[in-house]
Protein backbone atom coordinates (compact mmCIF):
# COMPACT_ATOMS: atom_id res chain seq x y z
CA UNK A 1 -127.72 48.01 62.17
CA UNK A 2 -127.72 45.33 64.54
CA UNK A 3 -125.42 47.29 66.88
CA UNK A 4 -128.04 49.95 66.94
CA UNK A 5 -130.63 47.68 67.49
CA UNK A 6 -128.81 46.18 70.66
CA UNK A 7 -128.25 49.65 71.67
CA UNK A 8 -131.50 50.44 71.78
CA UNK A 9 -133.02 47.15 73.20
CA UNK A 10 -130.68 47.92 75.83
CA UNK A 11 -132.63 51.16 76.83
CA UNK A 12 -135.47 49.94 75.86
CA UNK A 13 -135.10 46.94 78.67
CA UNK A 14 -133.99 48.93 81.78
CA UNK A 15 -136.64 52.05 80.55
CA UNK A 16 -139.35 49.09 80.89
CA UNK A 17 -138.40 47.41 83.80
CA UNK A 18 -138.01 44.06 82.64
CA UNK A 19 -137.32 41.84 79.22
CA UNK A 20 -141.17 40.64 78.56
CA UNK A 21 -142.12 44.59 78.87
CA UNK A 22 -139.61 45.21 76.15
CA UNK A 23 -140.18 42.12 74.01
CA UNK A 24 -144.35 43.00 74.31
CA UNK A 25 -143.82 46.61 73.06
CA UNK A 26 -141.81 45.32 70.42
CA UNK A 27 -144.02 42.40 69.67
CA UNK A 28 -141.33 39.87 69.66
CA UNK A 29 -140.41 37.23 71.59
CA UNK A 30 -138.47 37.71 75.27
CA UNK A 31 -135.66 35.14 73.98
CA UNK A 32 -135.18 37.44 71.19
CA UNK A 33 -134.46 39.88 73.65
CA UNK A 34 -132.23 38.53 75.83
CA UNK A 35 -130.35 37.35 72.93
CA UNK A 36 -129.71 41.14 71.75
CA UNK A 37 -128.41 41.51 75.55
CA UNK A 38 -126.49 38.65 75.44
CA UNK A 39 -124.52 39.50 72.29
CA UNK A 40 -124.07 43.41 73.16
CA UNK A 41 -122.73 42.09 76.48
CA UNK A 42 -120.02 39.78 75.02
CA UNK A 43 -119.39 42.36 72.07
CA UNK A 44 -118.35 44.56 74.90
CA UNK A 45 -116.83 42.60 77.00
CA UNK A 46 -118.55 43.71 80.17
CA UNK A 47 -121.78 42.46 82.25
CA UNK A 48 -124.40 45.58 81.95
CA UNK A 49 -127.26 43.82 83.62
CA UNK A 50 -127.71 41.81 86.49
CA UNK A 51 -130.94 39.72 85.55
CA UNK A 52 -133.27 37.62 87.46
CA UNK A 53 -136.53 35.91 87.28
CA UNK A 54 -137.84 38.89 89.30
CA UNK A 55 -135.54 42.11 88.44
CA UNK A 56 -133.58 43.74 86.49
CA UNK A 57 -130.57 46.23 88.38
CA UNK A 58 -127.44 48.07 86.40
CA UNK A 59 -123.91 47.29 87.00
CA UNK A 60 -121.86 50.34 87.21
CA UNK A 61 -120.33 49.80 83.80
CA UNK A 62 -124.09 49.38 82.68
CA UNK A 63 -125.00 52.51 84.10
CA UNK A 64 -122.38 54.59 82.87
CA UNK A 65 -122.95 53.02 79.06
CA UNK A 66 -127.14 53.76 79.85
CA UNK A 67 -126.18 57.51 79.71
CA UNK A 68 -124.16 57.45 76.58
CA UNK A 69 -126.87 55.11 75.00
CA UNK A 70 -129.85 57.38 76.03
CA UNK A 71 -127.42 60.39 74.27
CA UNK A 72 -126.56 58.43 71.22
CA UNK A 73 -130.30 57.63 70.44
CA UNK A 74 -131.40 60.88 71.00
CA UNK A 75 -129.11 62.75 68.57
CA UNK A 76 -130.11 60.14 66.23
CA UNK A 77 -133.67 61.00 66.51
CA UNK A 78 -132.68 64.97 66.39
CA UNK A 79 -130.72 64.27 63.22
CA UNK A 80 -133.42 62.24 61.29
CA UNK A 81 -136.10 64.77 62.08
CA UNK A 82 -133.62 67.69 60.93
CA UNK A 83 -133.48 65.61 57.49
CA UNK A 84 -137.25 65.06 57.54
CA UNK A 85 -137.53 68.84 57.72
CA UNK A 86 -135.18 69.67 55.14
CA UNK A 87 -137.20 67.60 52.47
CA UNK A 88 -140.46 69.74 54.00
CA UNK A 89 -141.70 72.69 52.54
CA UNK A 90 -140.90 75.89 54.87
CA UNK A 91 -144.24 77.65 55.60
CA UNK A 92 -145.61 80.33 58.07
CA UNK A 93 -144.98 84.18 58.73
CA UNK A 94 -141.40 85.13 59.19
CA UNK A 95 -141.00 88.17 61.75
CA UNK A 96 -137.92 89.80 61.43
CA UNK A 97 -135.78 92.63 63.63
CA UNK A 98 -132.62 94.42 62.12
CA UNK A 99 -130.92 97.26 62.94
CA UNK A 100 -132.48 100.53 60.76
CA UNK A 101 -129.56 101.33 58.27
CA UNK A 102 -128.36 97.47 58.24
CA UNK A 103 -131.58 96.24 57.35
CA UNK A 104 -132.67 98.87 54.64
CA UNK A 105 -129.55 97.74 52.71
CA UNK A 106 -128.32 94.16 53.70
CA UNK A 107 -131.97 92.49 54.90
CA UNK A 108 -134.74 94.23 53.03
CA UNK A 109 -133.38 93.92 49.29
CA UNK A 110 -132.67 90.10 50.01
CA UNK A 111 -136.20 89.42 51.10
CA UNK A 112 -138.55 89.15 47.56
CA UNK A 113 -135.63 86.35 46.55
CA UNK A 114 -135.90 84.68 49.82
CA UNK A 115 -139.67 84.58 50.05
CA UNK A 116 -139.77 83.70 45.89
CA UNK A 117 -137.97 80.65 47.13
CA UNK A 118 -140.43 79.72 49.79
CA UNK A 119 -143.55 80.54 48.69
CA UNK A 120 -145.56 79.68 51.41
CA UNK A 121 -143.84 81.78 54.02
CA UNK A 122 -144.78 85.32 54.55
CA UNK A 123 -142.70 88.03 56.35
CA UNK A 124 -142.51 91.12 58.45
CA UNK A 125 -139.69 93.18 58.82
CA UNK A 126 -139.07 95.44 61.73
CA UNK A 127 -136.46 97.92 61.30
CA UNK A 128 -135.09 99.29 65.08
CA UNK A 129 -131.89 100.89 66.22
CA UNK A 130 -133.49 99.78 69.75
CA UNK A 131 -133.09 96.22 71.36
CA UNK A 132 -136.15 94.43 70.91
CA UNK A 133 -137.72 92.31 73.37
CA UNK A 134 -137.75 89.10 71.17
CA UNK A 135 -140.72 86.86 73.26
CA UNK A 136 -142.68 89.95 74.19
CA UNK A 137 -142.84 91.58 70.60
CA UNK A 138 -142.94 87.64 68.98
CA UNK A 139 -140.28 88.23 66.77
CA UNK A 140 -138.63 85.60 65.35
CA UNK A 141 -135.14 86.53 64.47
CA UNK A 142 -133.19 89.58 64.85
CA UNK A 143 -130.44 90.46 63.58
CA UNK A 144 -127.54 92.10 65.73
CA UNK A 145 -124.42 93.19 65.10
CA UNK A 146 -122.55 92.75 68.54
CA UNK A 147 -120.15 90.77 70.56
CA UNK A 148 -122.24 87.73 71.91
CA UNK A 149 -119.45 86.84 74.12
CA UNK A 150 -120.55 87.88 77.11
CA UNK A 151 -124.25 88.08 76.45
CA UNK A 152 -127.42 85.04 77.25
CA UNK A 153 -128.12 85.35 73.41
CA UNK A 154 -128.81 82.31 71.66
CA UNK A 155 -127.13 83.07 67.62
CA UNK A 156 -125.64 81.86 64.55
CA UNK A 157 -123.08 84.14 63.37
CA UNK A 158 -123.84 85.24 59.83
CA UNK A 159 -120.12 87.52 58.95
CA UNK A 160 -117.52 89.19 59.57
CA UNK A 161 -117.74 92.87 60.46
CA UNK A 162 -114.66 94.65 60.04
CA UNK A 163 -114.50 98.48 60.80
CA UNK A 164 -112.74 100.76 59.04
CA UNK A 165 -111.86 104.72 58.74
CA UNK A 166 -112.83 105.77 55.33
CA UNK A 167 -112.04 109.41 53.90
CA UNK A 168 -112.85 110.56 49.88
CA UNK A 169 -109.98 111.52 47.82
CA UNK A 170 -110.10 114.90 48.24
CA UNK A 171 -110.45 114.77 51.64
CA UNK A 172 -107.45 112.87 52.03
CA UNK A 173 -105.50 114.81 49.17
CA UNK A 174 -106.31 118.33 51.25
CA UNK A 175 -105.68 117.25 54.97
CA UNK A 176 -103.21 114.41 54.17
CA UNK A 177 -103.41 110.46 54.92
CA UNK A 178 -103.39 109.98 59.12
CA UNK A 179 -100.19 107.54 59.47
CA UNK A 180 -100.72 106.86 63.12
CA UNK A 181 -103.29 106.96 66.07
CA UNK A 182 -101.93 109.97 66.70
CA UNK A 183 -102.59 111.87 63.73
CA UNK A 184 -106.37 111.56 64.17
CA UNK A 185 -105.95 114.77 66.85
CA UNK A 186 -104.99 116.89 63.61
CA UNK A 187 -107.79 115.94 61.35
CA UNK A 188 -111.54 116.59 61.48
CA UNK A 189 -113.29 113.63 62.72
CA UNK A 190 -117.07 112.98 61.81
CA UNK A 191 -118.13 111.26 65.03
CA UNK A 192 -121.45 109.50 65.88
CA UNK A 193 -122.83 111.10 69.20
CA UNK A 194 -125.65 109.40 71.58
CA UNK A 195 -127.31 112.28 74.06
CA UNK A 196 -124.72 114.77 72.94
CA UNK A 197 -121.78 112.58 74.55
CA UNK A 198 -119.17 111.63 71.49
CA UNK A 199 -118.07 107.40 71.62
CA UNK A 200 -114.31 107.17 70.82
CA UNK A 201 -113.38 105.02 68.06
CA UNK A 202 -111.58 101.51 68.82
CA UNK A 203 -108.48 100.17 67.45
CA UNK A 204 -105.24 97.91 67.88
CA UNK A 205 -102.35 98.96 69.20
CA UNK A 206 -98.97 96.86 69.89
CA UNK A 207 -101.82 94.29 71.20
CA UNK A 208 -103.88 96.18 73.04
CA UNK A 209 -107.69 97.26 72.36
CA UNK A 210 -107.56 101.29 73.19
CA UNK A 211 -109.84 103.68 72.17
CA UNK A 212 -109.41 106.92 71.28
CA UNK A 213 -111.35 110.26 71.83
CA UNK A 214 -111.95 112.20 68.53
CA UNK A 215 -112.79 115.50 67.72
CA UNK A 216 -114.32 117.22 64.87
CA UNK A 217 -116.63 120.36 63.35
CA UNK A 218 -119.94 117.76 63.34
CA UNK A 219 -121.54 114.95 64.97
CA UNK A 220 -124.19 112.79 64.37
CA UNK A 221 -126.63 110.09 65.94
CA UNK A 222 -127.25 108.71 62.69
CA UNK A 223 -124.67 106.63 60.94
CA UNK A 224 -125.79 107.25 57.67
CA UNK A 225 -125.53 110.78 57.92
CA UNK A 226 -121.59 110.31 58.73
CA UNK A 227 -121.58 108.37 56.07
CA UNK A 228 -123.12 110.66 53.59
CA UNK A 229 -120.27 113.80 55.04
CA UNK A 230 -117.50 111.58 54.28
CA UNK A 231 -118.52 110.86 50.83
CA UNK A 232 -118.60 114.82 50.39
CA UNK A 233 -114.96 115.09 51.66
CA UNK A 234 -115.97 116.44 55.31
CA UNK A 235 -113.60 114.41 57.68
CA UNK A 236 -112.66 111.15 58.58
CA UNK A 237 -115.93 108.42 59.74
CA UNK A 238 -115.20 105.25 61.39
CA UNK A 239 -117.47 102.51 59.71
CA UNK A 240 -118.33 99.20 59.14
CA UNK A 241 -117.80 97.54 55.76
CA UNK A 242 -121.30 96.47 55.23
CA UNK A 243 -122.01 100.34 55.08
CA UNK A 244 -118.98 101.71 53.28
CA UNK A 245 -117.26 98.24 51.24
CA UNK A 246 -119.10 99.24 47.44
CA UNK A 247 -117.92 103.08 47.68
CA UNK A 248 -114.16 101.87 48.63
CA UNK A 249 -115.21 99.24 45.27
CA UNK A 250 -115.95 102.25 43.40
CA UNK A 251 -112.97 104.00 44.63
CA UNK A 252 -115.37 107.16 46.67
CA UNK A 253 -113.86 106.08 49.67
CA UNK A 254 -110.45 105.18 50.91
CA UNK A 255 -109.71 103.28 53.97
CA UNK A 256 -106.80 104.86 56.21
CA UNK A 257 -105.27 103.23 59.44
CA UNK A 258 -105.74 99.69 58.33
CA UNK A 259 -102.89 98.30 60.45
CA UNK A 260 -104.68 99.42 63.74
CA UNK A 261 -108.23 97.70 63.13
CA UNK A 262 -109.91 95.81 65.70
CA UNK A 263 -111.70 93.05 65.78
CA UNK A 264 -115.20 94.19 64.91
CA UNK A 265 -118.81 93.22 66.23
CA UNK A 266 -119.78 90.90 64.08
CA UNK A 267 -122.92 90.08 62.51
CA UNK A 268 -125.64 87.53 63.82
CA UNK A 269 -128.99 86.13 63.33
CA UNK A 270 -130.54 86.03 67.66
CA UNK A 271 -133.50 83.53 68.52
CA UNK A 272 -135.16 83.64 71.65
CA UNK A 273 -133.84 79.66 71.17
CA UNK A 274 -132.11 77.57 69.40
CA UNK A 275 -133.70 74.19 70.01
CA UNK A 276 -136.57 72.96 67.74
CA UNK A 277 -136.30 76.24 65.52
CA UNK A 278 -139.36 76.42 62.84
CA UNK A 279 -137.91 75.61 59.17
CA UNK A 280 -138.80 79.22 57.89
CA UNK A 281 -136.35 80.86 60.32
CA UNK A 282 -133.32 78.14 59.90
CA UNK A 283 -134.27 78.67 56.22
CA UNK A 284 -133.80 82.98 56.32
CA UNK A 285 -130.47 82.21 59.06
CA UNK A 286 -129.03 79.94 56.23
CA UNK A 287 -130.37 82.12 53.31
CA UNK A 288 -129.05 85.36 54.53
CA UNK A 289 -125.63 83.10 55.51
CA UNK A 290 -125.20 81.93 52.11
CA UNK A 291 -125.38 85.38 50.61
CA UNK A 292 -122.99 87.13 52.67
CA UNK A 293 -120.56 84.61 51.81
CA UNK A 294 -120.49 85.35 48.15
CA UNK A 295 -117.42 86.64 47.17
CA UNK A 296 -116.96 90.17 47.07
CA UNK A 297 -120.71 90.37 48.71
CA UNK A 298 -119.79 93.51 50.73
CA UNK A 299 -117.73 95.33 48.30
CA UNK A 300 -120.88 95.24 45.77
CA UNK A 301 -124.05 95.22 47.70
């Protein structure tokens, strides 16, 4: 404690101007003051002020340690408020963005159990396949599932998205299990299309990230259409595991083609920024979090 107080007497002092400035806010005497000085300077071993009757000026050591004070207090100050808010109730209206088929299955059936917890927030959720503009719509999360890499997106990542190729039984026991990247040219591939041009599904290869063009008897823009073929034994889809994981559970799906996965875009919660974030929205971020981190979460939901 008295480190910290020397610490901060120190900033205190040069952010002031002068010892009787610092000792009058603090409504203590200036000897006390240069007495904290005194003692942080010999604990350190270094001079940090040059002080005379008239001014004050920084060494270069004493500039240098100014920064890392200024720092020090400051993520002090962030950390008590953060517990401060933790102890508060989390109140407001919540408004939320997810992805259409995510959301109706992995967002909106969490939400009565969220809000039952905090009863003093309310909520809206928006359900988009379209990238909303997050300060021009006021919404206060979304929820992506993407590659933030290379994007000015502030997140916290929420899971792991793996994608897989999923095929029924039947399927799979009339066209035979695909062995290699290579045998996807002889089976019938259900393929999401975007303004009739068909996306190639991604994999791993010795290494590499290649992607390869499929073909098959139907295409879709909607993913849960796919979805809804290759449960009735149509072809091959490439999906993620939030969408498919409780029908490979149930054994109505089977994955094929594991060893050639890619790394998959995973799943975030997106603020327009991070910094000073209401308690209602770290509340849903950590909410949703802790629920997708159950065991087994994606193989039941």
């Amino acid at each position: 404690m008295g480190q910290f107080r020397q610490i901060s007497t120190f900033v205190e002092v040069v952010a002031r101007g002068s010892l009787s400035a610092a000792a009058r806010a603090e409504g203590i005497a200036p000897a006390m003051i240069g007495r904290r000085l005194d003692a942080l300077e010999q604990r350190l071993g270094v001079k940090l002020l040059q002080r005379t009757t008239r001014k004050l000026a920084l060494t270069d050591e004493g500039a240098a340690f100014l920064e890392d004070c200024k720092r020090i207090l400051a993520e002090m100050q962030e950390a008590e408020a953060a517990v401060a808010e933790r102890s508060a109730r989390a109140t407001g209206h919540l408004v939320i963005s997810a992805p259409a088929g995510f959301g109706r299955q992995h967002v909106a059936p969490l939400l009565p159990s969220f809000l039952a917890e905090h009863r003093d927030v309310t909520a809206n959720l928006n359900l988009s396949d379209r990238l909303v503009d997050m300060v021009g719509e006021g919404v206060d999360v979304a929820i992506r599932i993407a590659s933030l890499e290379d994007s000015n997106l502030v997140g916290v990542k929420l899971s792991d998205n793996r994608r897989v190729v999923v095929a029924s039984p039947a399927y799979l026991k009339r066209r035979g299990v695909p062995k290699t990247l290579d045998d996807l040219q002889r089976h019938n591939c259900l393929a999401i299309s975007s303004e009739g041009s068909q996306r190639g599904w991604t994999f791993r290869d010795n290494g590499r990230i290649v992607t390869c063009k499929v073909a098959g008897n139907m295409q879709c823009n909607d993913g849960e259409v796919l979805h809804d073929w290759a449960l009735a034994g149509k072809g091959l889809a490439w999906r993620s595991m939030w969408e498919v994981g409780a029908e490979i559970e149930a054994g109505k799906l089977r994955t094929v083609l594991d060893q050639f996965a890619a790394p998959g875009n995973d799943i975030y919660a997106v603020f327009a920024q991070r910094r000073h974030l209401p308690l209602r929205i770290r509340a849903f971020v950590e909410f949703l979090r802790r629920t997708y981190a159950r065991p087994g979460y994606w193989r039941r939901a």
